[in-house]
Protein backbone atom coordinates (compact mmCIF):
# COMPACT_ATOMS: atom_id res chain seq x y z
CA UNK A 1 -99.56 32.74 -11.89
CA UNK A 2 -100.60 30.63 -8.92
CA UNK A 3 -98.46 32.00 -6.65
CA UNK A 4 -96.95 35.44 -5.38
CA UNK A 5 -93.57 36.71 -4.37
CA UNK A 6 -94.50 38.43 -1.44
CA UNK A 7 -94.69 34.57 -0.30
CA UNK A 8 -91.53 33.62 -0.25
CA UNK A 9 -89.22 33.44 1.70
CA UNK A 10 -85.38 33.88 1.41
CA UNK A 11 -82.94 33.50 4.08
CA UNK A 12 -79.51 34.37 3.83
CA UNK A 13 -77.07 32.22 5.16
CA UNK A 14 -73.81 33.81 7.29
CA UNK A 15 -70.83 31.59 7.12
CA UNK A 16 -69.71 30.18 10.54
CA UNK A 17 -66.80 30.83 11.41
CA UNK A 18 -65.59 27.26 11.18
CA UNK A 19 -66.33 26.88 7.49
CA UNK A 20 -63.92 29.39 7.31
CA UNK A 21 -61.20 27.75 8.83
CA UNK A 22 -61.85 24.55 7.09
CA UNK A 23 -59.55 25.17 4.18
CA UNK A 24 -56.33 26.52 6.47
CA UNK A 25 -56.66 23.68 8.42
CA UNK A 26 -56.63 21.00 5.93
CA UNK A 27 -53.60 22.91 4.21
CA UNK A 28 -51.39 22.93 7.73
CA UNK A 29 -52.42 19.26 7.86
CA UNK A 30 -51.03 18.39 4.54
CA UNK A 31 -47.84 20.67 4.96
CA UNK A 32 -47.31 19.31 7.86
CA UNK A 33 -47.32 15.51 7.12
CA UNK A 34 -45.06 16.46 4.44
CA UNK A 35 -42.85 18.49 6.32
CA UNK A 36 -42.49 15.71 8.96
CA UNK A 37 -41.89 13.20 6.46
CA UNK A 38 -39.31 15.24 4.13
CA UNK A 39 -37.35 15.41 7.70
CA UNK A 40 -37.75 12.20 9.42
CA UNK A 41 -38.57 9.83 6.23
CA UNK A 42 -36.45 7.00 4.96
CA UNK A 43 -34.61 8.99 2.54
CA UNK A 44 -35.64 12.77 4.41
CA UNK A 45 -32.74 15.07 5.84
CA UNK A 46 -32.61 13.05 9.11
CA UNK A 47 -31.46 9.77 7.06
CA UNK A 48 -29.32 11.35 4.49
CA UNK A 49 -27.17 12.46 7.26
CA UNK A 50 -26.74 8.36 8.60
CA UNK A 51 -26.83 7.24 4.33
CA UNK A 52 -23.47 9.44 3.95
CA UNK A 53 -21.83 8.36 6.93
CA UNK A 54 -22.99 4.21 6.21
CA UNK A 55 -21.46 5.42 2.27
CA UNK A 56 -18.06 6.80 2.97
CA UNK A 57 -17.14 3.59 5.66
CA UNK A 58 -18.42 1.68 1.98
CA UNK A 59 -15.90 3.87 0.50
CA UNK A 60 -12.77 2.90 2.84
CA UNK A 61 -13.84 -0.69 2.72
CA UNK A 62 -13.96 -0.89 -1.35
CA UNK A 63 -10.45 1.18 -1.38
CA UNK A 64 -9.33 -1.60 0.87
CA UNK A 65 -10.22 -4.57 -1.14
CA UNK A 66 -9.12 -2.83 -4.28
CA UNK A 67 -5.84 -2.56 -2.52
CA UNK A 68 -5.87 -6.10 -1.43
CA UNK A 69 -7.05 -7.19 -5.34
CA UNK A 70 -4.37 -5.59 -7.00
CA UNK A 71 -1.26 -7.27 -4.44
CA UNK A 72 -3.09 -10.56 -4.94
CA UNK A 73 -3.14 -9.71 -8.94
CA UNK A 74 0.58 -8.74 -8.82
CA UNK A 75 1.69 -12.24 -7.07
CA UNK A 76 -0.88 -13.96 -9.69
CA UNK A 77 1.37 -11.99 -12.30
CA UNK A 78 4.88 -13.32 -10.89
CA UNK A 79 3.44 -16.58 -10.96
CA UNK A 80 2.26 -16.86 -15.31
CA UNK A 81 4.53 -19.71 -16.93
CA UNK A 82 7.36 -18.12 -18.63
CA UNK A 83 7.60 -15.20 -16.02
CA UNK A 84 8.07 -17.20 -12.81
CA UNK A 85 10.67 -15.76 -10.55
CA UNK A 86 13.24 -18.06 -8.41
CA UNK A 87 12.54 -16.26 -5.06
CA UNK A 88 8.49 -16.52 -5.48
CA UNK A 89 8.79 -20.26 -6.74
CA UNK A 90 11.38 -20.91 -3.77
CA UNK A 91 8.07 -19.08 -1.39
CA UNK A 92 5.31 -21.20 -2.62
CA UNK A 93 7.45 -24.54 -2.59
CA UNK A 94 8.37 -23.63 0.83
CA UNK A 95 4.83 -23.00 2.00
CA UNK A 96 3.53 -25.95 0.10
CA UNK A 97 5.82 -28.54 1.20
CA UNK A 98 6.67 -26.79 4.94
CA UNK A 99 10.15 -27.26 4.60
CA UNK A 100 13.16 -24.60 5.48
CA UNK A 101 16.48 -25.17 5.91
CA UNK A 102 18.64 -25.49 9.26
CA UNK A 103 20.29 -22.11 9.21
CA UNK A 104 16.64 -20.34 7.82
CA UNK A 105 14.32 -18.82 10.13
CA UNK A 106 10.35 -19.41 8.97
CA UNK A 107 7.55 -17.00 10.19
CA UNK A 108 4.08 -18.10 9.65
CA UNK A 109 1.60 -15.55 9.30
CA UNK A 110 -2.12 -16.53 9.66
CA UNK A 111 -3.97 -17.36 6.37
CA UNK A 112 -5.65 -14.82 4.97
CA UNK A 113 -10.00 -15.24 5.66
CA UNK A 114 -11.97 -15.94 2.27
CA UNK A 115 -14.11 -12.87 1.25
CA UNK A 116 -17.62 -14.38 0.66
């Protein structure tokens, strides 16, 4: 051979003590971004709290408009040819034509707004 051992040279390398902390560091990092988000992200605890309060007002509305559906339904269902009633045909000829008589008292109430 055209070389010896007792030539070369090894050197052994001690870790520093930052390549040590490398790996920690990088895994607080990503637990932590993750963390912050899972709490203060769109859908994270923070939100959910503000999504449940923004759904049960939804809630009271929709009950609401249900309610209001099913009175407007009902009149609809007084009004079908063969089922008319005297007192609810006597109401809408009233309020279409404006008329009352002398010894009747009329109350307007505002017209109801148009749900868009």
């Amino acid at each position: 051979m055209w070389f010896r051992r007792s030539n070369l040279w090894t050197r052994q390398h001690r870790k520093s003590r930052a390549g040590v902390l490398i790996l920690p560091a990088i895994t607080v990092a990503f637990l932590a971004y993750f963390g912050f988000h899972a709490f203060h992200g769109e859908f994270g605890i923070y939100n959910k709290h503000k999504l449940d309060l923004q759904a049960a007002a939804l809630k009271e509305q929709l009950a609401s408009i249900k309610a209001e559906r099913e009175e407007i339904e009902q009149r609809v269902q007084l009004l079908h040819d063969g089922t008319i009633e005297k007192d609810m045909l006597d109401e809408q000829a009233r309020r279409a034509l404006s008329l009352s008589r002398e010894d009747e008292v009329t109350i307007y109430r505002p017209a109801l707004k148009a749900v868009n």
